[in-house]
N, C-alpha and C. Protein backbone atom coordinates (compact mmCIF):
# COMPACT_ATOMS: atom_id res chain seq x y z
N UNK A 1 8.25 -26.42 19.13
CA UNK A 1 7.03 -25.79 18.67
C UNK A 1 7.25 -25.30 17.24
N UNK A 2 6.60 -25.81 16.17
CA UNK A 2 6.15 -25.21 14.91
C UNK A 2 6.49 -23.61 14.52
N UNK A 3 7.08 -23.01 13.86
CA UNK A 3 6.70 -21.51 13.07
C UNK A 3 7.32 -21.75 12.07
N UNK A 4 5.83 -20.85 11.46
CA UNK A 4 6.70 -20.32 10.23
C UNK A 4 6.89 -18.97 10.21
N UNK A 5 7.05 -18.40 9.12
CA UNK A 5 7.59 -17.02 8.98
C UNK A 5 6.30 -16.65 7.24
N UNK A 6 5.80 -15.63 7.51
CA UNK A 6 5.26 -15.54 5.83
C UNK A 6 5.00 -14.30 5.73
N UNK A 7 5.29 -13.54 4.24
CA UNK A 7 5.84 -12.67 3.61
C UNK A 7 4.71 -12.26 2.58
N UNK A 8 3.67 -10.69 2.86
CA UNK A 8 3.25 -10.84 2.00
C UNK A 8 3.46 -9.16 1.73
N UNK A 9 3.27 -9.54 -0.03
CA UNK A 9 4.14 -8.11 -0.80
C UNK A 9 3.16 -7.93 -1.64
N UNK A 10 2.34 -7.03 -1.72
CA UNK A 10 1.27 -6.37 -3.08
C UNK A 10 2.40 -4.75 -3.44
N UNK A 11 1.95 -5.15 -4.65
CA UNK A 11 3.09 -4.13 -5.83
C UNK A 11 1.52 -3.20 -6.47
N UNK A 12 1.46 -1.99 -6.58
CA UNK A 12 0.53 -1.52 -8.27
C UNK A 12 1.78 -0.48 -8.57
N UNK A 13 1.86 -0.82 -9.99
CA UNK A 13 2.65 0.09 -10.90
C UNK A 13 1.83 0.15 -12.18
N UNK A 14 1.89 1.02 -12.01
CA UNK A 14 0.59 2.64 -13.16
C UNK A 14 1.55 2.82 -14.30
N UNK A 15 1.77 2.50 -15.48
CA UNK A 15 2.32 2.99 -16.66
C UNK A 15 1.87 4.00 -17.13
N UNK A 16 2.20 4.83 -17.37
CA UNK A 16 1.67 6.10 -18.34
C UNK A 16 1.80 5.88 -19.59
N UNK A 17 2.90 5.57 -20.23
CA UNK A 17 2.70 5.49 -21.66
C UNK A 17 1.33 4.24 -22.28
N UNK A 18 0.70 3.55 -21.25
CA UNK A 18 -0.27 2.23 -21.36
C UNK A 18 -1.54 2.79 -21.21
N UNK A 19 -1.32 3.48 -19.94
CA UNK A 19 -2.45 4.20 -19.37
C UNK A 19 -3.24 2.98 -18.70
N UNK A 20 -2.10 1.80 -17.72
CA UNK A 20 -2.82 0.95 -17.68
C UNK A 20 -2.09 0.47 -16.12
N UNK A 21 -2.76 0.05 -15.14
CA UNK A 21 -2.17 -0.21 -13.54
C UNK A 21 -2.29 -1.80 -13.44
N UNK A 22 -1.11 -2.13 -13.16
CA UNK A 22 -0.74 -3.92 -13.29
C UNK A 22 -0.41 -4.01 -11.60
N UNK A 23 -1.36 -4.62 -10.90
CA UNK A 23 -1.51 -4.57 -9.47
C UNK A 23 -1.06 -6.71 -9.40
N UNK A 24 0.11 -6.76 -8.38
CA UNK A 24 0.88 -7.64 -8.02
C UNK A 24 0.70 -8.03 -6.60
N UNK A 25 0.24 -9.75 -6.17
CA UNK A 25 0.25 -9.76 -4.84
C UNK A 25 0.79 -11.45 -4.86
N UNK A 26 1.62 -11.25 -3.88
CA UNK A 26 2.69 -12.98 -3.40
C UNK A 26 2.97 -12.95 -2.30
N UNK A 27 2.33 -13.82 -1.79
CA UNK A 27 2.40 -14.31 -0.50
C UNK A 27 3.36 -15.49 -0.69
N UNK A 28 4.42 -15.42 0.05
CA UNK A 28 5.34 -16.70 0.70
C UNK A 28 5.38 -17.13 1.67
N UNK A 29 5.78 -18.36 2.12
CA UNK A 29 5.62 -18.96 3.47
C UNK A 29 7.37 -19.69 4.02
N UNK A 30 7.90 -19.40 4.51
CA UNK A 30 9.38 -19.96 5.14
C UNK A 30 8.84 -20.50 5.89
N UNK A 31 9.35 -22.25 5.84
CA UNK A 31 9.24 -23.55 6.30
C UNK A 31 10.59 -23.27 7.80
N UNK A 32 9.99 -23.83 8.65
CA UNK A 32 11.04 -24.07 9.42
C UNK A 32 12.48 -24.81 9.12
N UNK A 33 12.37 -25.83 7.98
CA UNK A 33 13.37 -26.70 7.15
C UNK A 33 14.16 -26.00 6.69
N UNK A 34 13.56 -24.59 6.44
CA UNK A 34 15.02 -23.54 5.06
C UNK A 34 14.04 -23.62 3.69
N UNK A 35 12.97 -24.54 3.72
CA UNK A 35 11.86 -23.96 2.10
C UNK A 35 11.52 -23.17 2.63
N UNK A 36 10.44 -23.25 1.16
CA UNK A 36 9.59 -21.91 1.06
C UNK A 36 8.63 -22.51 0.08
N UNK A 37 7.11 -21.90 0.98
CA UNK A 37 5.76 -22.39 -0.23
C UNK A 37 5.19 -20.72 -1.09
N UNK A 38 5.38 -21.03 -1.77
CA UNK A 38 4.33 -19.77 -3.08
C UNK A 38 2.86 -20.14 -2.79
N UNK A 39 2.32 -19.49 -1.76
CA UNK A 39 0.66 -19.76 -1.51
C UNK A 39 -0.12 -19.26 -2.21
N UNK A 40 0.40 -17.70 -2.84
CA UNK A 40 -0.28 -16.86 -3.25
C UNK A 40 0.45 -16.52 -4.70
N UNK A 41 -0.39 -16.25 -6.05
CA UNK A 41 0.46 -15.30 -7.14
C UNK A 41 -0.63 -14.88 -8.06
N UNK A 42 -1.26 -13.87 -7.38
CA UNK A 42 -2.00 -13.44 -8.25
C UNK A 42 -1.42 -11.88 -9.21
N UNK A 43 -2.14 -11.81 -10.54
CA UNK A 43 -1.83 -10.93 -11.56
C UNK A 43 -3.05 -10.02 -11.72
N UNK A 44 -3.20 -8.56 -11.35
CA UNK A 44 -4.69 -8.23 -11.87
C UNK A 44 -4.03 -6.38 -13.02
N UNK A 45 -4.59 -6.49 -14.11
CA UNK A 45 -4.37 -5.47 -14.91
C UNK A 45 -5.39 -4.70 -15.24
N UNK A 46 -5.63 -3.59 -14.80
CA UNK A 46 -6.74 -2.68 -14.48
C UNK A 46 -6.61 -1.55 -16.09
N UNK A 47 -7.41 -0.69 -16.67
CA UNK A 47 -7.38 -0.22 -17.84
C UNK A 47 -7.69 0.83 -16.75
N UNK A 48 -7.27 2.21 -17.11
CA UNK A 48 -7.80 3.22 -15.94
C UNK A 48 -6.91 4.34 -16.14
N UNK A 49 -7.57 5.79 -16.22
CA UNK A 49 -7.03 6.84 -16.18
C UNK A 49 -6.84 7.63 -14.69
N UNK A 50 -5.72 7.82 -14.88
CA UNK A 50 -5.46 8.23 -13.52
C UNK A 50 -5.65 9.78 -13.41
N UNK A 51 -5.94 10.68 -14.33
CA UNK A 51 -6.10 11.72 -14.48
C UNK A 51 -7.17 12.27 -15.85
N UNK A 52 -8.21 12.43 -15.51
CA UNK A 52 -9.12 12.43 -17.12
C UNK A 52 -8.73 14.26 -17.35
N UNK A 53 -8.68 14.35 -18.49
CA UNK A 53 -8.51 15.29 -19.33
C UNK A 53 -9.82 15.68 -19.95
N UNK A 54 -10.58 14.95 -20.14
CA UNK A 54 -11.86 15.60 -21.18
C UNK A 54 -13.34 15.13 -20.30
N UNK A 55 -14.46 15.75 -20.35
CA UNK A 55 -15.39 15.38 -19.78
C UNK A 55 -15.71 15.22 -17.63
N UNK A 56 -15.30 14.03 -17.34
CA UNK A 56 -15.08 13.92 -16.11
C UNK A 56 -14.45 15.44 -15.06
N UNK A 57 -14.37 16.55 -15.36
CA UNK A 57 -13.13 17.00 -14.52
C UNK A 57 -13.96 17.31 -13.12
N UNK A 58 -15.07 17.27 -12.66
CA UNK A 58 -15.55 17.42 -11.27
C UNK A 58 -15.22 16.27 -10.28
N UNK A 59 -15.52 15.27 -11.18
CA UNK A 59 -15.26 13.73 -10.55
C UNK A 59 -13.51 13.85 -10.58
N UNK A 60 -12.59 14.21 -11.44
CA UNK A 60 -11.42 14.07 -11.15
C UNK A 60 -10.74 14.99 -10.50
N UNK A 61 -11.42 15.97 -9.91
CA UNK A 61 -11.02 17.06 -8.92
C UNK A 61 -11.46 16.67 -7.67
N UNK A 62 -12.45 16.41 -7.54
CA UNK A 62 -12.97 15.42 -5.94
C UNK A 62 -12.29 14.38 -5.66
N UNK A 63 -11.81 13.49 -6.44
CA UNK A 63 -11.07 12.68 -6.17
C UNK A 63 -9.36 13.14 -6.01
N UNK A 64 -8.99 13.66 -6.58
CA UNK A 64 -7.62 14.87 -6.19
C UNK A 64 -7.70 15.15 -4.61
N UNK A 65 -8.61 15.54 -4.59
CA UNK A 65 -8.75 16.49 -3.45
C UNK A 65 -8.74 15.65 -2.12
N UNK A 66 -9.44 14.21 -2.35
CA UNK A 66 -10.03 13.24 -1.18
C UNK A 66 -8.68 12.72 -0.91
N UNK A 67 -7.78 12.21 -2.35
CA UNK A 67 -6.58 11.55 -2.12
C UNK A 67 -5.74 12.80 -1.32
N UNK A 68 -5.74 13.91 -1.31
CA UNK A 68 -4.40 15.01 -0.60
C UNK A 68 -5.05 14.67 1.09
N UNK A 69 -6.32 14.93 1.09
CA UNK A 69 -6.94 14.94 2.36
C UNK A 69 -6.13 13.73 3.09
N UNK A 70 -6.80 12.39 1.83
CA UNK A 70 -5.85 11.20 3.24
C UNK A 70 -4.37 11.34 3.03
N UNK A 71 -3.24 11.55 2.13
CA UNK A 71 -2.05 12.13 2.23
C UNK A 71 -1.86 12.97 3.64
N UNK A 72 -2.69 14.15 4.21
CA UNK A 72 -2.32 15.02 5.07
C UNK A 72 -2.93 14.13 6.67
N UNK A 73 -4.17 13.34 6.38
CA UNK A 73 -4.26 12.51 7.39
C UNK A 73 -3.65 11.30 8.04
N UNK A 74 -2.85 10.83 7.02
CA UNK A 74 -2.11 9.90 7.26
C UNK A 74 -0.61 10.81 7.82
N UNK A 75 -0.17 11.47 7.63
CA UNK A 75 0.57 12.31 7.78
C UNK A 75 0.85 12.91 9.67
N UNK A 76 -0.64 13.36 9.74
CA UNK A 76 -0.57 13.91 11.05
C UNK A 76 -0.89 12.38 11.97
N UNK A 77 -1.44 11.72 11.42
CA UNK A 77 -1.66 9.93 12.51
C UNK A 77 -0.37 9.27 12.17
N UNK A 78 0.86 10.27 11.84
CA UNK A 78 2.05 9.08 11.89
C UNK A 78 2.78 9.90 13.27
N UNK A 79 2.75 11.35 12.86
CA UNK A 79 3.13 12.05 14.02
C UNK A 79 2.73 11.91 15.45
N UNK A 80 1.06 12.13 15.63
CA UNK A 80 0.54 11.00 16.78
C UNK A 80 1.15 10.15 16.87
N UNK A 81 1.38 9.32 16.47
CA UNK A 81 1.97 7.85 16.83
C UNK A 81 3.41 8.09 17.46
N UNK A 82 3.94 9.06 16.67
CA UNK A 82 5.86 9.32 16.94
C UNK A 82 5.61 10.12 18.33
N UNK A 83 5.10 11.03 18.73
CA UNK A 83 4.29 11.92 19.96
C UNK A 83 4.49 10.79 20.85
N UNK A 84 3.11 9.74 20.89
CA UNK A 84 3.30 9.22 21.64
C UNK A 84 4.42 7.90 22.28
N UNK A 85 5.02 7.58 21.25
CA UNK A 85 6.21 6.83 21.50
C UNK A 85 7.06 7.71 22.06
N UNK A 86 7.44 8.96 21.95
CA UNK A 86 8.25 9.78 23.05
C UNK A 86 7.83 10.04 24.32
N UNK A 87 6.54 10.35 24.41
CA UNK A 87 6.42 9.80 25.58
C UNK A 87 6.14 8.93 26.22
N UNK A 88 5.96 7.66 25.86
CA UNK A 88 6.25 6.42 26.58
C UNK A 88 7.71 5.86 27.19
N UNK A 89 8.56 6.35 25.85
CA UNK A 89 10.43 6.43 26.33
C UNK A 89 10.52 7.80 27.14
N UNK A 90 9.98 8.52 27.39
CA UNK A 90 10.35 9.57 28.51
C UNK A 90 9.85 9.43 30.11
N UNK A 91 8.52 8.40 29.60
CA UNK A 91 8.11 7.95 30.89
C UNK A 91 9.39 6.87 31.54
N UNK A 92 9.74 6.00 30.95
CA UNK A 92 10.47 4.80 31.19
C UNK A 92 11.77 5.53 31.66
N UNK A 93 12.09 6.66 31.55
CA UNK A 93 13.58 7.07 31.71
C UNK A 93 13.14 7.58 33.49
């Protein structure tokens, strides 16, 4: 029976001295043979302040604020998750 195996990796890295976010995505595919196909290589370079200083600051405080929110939500739904994997291995024991 056929498999492959495929690998996909998105990168964004935010320069500050550019003030500019160069977002990276490659998808690979491992051939059952030992290749490998490049399906995917895309390049996207975004112009974008990640923090405005002049004008904007309501819009860049709401947005502060939305990003901590999902930081602390993602946070407590990893713990759920760890919660319940203990007790699934405590059931099994």
């Amino acid at each position: 029976m056929p498999s492959t195996l495929v690998i996909i990796m998105n990168f964004a890295i935010y320069n500050p001295n550019l003030n500019l976010v160069n977002e990276k995505r490659v998808v690979v595919e491992f051939l059952e043979t030992g290749g490998f196909i490049n399906l995917e290589h895309d390049s996207l370079i975004i112009n974008m302040k990640l923090y405005r200083t002049t004008g904007h600051n309501v819009q860049s405080t709401i947005i502060l604020i939305l990003g901590l929110v999902m930081i602390v939500l993602s946070i407590y739904d990893i713990n759920q998750e760890y919660e319940e994997a203990e007790r699934i291995k405590e059931a099994k024991r």
